[in-house]
PDB file of N, CA and C in Angstrom:
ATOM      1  N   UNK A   1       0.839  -1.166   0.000  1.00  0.00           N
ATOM      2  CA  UNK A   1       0.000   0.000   0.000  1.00  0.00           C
ATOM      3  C   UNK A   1       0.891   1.237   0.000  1.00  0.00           C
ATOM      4  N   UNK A   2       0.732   2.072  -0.799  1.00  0.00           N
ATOM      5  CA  UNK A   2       1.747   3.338  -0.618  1.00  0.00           C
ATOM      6  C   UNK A   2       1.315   4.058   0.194  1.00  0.00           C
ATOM      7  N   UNK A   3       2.424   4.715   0.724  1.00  0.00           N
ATOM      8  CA  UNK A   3       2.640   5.525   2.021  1.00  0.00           C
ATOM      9  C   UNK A   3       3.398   7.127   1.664  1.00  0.00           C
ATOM     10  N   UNK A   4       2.019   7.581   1.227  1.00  0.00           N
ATOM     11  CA  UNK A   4       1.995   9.136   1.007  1.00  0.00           C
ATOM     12  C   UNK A   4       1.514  10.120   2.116  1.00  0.00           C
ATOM     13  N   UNK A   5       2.140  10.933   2.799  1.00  0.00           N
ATOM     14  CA  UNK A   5       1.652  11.767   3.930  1.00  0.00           C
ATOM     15  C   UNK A   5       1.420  13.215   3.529  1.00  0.00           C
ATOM     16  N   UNK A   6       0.918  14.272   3.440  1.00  0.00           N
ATOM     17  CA  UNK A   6       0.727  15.251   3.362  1.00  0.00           C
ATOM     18  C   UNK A   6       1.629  16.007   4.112  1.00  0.00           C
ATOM     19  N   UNK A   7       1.798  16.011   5.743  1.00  0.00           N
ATOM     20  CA  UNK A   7       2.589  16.534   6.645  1.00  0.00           C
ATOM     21  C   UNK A   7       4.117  16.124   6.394  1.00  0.00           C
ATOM     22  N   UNK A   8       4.122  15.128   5.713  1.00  0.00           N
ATOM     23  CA  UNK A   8       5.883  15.030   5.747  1.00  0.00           C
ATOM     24  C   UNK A   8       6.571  16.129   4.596  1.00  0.00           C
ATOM     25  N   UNK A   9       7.696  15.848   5.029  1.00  0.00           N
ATOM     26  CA  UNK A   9       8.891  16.570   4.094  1.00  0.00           C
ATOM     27  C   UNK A   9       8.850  16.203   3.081  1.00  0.00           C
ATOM     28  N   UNK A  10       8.725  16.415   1.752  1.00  0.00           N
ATOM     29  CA  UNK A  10       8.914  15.607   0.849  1.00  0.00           C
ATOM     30  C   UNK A  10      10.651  15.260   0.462  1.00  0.00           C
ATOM     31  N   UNK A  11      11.210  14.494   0.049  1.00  0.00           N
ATOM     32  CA  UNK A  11      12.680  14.570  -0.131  1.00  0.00           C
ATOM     33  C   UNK A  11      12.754  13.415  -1.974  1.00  0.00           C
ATOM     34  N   UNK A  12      12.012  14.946  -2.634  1.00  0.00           N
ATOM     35  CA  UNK A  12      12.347  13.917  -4.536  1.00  0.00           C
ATOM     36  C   UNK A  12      13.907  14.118  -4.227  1.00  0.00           C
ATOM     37  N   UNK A  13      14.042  12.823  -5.223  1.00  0.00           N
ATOM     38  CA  UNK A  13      15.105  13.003  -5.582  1.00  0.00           C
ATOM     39  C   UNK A  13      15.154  13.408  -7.301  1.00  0.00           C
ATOM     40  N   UNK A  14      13.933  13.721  -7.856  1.00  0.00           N
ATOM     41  CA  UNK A  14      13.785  14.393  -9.043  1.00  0.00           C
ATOM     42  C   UNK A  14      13.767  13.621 -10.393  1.00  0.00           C
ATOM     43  N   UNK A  15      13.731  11.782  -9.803  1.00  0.00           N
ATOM     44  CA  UNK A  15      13.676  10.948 -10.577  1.00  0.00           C
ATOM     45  C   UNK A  15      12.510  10.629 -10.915  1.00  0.00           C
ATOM     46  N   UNK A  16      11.975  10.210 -12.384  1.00  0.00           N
ATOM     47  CA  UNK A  16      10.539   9.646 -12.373  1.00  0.00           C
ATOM     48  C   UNK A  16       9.698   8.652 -11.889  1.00  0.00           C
ATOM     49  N   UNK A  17       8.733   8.326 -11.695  1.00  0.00           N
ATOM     50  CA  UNK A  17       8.507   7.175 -10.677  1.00  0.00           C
ATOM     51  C   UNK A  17       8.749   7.149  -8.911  1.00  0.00           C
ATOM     52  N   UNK A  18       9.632   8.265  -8.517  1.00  0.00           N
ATOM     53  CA  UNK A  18       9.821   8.542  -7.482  1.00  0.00           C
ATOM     54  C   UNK A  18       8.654   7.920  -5.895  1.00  0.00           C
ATOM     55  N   UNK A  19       8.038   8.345  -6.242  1.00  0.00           N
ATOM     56  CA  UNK A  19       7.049   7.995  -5.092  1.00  0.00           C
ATOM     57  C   UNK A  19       7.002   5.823  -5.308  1.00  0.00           C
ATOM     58  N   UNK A  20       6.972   5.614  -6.403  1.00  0.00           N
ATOM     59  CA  UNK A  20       6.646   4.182  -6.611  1.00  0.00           C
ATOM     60  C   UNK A  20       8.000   3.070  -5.850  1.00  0.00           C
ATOM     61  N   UNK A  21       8.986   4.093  -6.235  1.00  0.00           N
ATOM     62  CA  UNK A  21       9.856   3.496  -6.097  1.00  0.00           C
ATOM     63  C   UNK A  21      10.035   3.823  -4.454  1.00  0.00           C
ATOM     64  N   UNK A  22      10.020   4.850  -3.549  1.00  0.00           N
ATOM     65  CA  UNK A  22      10.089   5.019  -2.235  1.00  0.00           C
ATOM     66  C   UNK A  22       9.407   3.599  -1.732  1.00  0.00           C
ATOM     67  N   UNK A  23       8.345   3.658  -2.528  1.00  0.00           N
ATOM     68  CA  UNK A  23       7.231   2.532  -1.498  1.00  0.00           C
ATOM     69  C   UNK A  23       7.998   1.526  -1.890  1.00  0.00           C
ATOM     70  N   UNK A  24       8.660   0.909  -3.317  1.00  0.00           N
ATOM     71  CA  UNK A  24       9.253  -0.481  -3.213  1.00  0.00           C
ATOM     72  C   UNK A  24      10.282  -0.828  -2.410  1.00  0.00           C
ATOM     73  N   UNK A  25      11.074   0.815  -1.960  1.00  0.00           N
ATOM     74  CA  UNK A  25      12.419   0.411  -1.384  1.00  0.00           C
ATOM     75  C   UNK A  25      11.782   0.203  -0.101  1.00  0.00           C
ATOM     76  N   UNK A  26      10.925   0.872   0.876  1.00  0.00           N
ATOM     77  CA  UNK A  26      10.323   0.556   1.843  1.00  0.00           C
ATOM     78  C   UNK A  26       9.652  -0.850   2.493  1.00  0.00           C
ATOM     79  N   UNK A  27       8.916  -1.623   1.073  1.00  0.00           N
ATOM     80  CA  UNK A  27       8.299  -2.540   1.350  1.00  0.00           C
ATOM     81  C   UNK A  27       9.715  -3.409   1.507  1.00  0.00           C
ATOM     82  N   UNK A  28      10.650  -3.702   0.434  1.00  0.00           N
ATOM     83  CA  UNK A  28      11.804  -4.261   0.964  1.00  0.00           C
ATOM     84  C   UNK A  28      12.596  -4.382   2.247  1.00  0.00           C
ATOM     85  N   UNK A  29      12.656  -3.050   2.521  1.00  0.00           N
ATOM     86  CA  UNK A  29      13.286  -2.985   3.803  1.00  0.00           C
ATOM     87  C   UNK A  29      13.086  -3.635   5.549  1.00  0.00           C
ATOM     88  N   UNK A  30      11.389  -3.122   4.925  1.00  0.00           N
ATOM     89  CA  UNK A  30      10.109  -3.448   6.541  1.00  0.00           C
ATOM     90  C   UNK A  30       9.903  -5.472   5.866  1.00  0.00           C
ATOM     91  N   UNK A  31      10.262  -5.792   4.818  1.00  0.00           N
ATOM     92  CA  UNK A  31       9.802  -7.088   4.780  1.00  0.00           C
ATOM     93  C   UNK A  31      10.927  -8.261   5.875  1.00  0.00           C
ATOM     94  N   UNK A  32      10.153  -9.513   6.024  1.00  0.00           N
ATOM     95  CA  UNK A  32      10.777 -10.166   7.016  1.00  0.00           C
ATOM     96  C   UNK A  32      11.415 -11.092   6.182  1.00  0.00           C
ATOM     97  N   UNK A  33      11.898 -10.700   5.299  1.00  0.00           N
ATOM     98  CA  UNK A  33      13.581 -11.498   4.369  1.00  0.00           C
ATOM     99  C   UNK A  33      14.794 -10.486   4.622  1.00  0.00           C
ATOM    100  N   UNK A  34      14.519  -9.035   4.961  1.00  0.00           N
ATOM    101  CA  UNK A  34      15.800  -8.254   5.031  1.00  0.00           C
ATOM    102  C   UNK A  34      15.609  -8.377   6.492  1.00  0.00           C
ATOM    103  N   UNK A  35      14.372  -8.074   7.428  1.00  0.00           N
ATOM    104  CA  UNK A  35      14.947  -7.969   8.819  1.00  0.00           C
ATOM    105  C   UNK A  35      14.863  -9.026   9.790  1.00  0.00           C
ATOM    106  N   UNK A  36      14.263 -10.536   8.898  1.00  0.00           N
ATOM    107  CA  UNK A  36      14.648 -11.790   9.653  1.00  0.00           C
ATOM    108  C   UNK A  36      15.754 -12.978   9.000  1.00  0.00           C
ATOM    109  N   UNK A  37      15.546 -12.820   8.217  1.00  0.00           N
ATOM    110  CA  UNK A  37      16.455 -13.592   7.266  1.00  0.00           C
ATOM    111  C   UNK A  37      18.061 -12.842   7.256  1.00  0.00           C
ATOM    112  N   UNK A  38      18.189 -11.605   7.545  1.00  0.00           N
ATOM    113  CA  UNK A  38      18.866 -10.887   7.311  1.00  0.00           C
ATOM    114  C   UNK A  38      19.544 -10.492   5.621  1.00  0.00           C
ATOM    115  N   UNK A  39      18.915 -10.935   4.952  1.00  0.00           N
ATOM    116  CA  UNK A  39      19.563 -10.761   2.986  1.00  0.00           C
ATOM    117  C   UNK A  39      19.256  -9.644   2.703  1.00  0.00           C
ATOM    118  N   UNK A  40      20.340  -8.796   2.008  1.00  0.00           N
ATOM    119  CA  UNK A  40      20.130  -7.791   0.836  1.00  0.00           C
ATOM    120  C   UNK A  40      18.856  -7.544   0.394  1.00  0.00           C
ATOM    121  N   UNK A  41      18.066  -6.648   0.410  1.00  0.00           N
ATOM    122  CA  UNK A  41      17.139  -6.054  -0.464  1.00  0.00           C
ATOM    123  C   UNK A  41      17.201  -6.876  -1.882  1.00  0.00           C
ATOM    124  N   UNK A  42      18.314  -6.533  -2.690  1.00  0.00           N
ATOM    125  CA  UNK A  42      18.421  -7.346  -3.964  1.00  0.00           C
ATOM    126  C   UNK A  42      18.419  -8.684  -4.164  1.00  0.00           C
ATOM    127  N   UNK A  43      18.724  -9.668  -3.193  1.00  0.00           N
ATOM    128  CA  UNK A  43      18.570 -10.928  -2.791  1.00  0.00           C
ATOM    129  C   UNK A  43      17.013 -10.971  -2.796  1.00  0.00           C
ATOM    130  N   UNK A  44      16.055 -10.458  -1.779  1.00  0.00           N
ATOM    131  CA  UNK A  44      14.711 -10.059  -1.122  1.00  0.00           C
ATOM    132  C   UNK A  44      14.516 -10.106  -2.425  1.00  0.00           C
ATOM    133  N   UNK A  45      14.378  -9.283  -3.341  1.00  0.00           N
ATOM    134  CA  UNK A  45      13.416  -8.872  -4.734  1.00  0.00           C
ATOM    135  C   UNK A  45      13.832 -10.058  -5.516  1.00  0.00           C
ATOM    136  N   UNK A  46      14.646 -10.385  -5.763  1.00  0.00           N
ATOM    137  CA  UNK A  46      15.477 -11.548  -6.754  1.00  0.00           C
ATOM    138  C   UNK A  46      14.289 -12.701  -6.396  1.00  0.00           C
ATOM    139  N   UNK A  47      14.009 -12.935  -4.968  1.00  0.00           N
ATOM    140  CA  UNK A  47      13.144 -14.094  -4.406  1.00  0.00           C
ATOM    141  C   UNK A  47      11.630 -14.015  -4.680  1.00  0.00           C
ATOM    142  N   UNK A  48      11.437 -12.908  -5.017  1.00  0.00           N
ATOM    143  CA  UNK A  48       9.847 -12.232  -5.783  1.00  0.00           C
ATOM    144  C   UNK A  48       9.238 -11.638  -4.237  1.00  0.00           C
ATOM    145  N   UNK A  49      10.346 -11.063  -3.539  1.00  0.00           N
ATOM    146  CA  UNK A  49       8.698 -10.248  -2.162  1.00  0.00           C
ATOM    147  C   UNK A  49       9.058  -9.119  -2.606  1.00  0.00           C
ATOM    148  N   UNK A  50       7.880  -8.216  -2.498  1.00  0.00           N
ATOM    149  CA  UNK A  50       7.021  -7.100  -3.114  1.00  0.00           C
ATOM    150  C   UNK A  50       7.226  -6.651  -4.382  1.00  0.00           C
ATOM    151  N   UNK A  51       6.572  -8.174  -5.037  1.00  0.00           N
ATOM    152  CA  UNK A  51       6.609  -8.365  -6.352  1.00  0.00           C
ATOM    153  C   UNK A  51       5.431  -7.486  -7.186  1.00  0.00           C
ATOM    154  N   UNK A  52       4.352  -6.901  -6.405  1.00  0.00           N
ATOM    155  CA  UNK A  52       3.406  -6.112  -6.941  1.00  0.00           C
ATOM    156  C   UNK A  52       4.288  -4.897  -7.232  1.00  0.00           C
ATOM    157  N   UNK A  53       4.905  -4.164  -6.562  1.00  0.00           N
ATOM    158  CA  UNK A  53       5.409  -2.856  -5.739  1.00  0.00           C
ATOM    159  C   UNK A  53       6.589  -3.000  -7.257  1.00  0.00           C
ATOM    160  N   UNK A  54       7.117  -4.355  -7.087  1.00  0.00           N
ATOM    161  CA  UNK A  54       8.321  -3.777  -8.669  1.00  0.00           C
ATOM    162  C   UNK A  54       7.569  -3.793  -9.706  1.00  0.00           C
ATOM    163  N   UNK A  55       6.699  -4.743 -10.052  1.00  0.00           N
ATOM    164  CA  UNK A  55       6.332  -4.758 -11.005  1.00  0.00           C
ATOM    165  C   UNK A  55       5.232  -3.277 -11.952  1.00  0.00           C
ATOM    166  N   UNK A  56       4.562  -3.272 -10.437  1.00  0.00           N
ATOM    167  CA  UNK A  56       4.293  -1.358 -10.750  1.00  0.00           C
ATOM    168  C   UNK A  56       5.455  -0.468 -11.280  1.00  0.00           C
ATOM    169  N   UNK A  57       6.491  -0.359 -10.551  1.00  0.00           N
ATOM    170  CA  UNK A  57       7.554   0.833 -10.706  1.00  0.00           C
ATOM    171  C   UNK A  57       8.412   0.035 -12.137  1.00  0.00           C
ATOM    172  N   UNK A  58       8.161  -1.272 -12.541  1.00  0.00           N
ATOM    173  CA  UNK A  58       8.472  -1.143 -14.126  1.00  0.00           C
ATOM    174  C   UNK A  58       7.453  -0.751 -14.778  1.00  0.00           C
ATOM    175  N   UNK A  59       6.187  -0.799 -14.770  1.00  0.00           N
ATOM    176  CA  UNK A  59       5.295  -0.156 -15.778  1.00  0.00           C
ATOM    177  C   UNK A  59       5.700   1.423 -16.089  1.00  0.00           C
ATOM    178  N   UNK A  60       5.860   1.631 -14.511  1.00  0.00           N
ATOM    179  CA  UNK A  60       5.711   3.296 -14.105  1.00  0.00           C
ATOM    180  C   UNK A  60       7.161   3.721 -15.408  1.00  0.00           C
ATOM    181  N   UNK A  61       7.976   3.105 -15.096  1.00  0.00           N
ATOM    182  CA  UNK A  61       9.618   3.208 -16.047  1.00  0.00           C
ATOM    183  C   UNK A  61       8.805   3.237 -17.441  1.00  0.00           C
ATOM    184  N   UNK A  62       8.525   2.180 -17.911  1.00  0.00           N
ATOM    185  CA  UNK A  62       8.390   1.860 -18.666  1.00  0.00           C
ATOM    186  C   UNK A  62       7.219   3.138 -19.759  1.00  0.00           C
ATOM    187  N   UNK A  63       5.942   3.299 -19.221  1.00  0.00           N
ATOM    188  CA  UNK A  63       5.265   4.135 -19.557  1.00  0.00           C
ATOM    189  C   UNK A  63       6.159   5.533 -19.936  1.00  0.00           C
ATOM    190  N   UNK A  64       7.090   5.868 -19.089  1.00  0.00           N
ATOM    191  CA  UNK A  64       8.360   7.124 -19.214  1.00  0.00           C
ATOM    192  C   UNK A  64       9.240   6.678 -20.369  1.00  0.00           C
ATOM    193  N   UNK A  65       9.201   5.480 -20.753  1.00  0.00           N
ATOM    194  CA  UNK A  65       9.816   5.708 -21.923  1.00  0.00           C
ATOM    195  C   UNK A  65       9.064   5.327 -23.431  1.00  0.00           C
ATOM    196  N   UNK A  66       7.711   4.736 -23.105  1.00  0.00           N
ATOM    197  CA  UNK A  66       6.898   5.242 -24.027  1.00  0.00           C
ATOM    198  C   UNK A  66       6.804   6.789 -24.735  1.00  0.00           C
ATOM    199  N   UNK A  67       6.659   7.282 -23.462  1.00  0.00           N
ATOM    200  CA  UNK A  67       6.201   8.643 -23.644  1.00  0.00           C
ATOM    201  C   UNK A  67       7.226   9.339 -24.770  1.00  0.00           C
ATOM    202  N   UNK A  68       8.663   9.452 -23.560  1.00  0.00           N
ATOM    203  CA  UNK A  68       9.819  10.278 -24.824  1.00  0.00           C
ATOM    204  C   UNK A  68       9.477   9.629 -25.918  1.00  0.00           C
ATOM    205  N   UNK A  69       9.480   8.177 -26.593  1.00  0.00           N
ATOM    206  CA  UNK A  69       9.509   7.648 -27.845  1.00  0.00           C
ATOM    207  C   UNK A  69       8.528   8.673 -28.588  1.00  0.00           C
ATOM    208  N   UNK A  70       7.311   8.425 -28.331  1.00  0.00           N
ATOM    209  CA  UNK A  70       6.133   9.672 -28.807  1.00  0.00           C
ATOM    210  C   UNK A  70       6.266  10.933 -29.180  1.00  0.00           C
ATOM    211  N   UNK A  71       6.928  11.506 -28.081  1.00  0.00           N
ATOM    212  CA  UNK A  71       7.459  12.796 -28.212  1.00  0.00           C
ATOM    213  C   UNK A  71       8.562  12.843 -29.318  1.00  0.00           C
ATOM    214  N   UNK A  72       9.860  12.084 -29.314  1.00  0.00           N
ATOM    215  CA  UNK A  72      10.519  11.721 -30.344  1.00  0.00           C
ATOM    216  C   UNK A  72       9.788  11.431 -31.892  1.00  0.00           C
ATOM    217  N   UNK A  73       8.940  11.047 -31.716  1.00  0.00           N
ATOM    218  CA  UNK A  73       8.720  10.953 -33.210  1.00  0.00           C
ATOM    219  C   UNK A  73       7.967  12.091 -33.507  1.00  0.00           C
ATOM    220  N   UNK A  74       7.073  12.485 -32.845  1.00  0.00           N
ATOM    221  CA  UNK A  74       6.305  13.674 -33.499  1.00  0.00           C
ATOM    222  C   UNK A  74       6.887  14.506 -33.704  1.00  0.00           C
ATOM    223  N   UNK A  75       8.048  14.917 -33.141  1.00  0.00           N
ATOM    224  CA  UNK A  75       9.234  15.884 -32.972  1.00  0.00           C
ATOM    225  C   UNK A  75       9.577  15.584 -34.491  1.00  0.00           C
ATOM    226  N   UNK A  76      10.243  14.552 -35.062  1.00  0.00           N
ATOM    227  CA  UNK A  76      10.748  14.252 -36.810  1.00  0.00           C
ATOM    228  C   UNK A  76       9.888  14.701 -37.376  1.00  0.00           C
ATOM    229  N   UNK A  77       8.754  14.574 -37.263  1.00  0.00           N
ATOM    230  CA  UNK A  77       7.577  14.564 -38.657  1.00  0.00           C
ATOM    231  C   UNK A  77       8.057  15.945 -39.255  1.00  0.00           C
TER     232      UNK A  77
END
């Protein structure tokens, strides 16, 4: 579930997808493969937990590079 607050700080780092990706690095972190198992985040995802959460933040990528392509071509015509 993403975890957007109104009252917090925001801290972009000015990348796209930003918010999608906060919540995947989060769900990684709070999951019980990095803080019982003790493994890497990248280990954690490699194993498929918060496989919704990546698989969103590749669409989210992905849609961003739809887009430039679009923009790129209409730009030639």
């Amino acid at each position: 579930m993403p975890k957007y607050y109104e009252d917090k700080e925001e801290e972009e780092d000015g990348r796209a997808c930003g918010g999608v990706r906060e919540d995947l690095r989060q769900c990684l972190l709070e999951s019980p493969c990095v803080l019982q198992e003790k493994k890497s985040p990248k280990q954690c995802l490699r194993e498929g937990h918060c496989r919704n959460l990546q698989m969103t933040f590749f669409a989210c990528k992905r849609s961003m590079v739809s887009a430039v392509s679009f923009f790129l071509l209409v730009a030639s015509l």
